[in-house]
Protein backbone atom coordinates (compact mmCIF):
# COMPACT_ATOMS: atom_id res chain seq x y z
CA UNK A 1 -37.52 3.17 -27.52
CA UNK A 2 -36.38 0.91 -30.13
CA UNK A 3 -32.71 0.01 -30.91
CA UNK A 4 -32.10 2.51 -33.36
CA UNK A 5 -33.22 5.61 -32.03
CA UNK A 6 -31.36 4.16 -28.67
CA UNK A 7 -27.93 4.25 -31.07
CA UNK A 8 -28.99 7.67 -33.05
CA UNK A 9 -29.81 9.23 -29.74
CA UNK A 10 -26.02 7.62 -27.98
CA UNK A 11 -23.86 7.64 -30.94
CA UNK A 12 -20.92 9.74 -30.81
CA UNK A 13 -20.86 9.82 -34.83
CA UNK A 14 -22.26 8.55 -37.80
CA UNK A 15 -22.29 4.77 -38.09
CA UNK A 16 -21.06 4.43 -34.19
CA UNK A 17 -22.49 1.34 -32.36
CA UNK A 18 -20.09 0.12 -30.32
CA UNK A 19 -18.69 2.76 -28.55
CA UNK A 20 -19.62 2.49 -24.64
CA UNK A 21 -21.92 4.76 -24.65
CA UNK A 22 -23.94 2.89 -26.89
CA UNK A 23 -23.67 -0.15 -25.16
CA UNK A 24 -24.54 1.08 -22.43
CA UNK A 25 -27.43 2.65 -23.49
CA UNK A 26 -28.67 -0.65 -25.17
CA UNK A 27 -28.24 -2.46 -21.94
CA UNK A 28 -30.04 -0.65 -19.99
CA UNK A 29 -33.19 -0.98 -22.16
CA UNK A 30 -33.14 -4.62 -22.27
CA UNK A 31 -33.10 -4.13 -18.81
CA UNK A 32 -35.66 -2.63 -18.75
CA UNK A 33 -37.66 -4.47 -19.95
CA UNK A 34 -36.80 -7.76 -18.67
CA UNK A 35 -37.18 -6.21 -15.12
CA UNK A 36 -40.86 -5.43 -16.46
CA UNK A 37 -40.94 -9.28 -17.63
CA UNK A 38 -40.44 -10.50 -14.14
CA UNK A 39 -42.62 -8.02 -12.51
CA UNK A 40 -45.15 -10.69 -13.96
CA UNK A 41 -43.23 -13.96 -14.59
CA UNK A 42 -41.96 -14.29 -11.26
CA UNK A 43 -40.67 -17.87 -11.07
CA UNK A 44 -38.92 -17.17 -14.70
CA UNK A 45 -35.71 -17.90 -13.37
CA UNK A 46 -33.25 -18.23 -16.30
CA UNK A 47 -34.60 -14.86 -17.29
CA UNK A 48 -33.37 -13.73 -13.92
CA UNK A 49 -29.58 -15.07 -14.74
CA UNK A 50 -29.87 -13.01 -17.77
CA UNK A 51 -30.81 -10.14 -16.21
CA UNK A 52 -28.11 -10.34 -13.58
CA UNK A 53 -25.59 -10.86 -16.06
CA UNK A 54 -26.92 -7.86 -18.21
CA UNK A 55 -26.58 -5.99 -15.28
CA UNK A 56 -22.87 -7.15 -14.86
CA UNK A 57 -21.96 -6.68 -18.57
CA UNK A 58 -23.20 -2.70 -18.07
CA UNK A 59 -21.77 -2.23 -14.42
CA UNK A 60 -18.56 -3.13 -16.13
CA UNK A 61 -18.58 -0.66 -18.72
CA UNK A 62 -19.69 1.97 -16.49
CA UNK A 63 -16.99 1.23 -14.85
CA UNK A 64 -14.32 1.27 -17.76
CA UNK A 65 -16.05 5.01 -18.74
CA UNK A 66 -15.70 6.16 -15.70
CA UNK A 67 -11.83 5.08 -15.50
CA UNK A 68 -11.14 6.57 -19.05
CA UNK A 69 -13.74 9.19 -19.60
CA UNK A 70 -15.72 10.53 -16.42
CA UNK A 71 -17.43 13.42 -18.53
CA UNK A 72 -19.04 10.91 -20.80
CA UNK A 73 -19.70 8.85 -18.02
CA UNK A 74 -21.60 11.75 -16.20
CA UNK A 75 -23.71 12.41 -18.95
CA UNK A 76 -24.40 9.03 -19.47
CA UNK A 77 -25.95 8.85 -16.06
CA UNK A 78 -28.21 11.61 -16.13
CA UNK A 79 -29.32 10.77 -19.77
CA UNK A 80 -30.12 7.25 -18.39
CA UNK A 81 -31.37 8.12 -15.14
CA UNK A 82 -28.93 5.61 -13.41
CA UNK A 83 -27.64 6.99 -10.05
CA UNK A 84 -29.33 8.90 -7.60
């Protein structure tokens, strides 16, 4: 999934690209794929301190959704597949 559809498919109206949602959303497809990088490029370690901080960057705004809005934040996890 490409960038836009990611921000069609999260945004909570037209032109919306920063809301949380849609960062989140974002985030979790870079990491994505960089997890898929390193499943190959296993001594790539400066894309592993990326990766760790991407995953920082999103558990932090999961966490800020679920403090403000914890009905967006449940949707956002099943839509992203997140928690088990």
């Amino acid at each position: 999934m490409n960038k836009e559809e990611i921000i069609k498919k999260f945004s909570q109206h037209e032109g919306d690209t920063g809301s949380s949602e849609v960062q989140i959303a974002l985030l979790t497809s870079r990491i994505k794929h960089l997890t898929e990088h390193l499943k190959t490029h296993v001594k790539d370690f400066h894309s592993r301190h990326g990766l760790i901080a991407l995953a920082n960057r999103r558990r932090k705004l999961l966490k800020y959704l679920k403090k403000n809005n914890a009905d967006s934040y449940k949707n956002i996890i099943q839509k992203l597949n997140l928690r088990k």
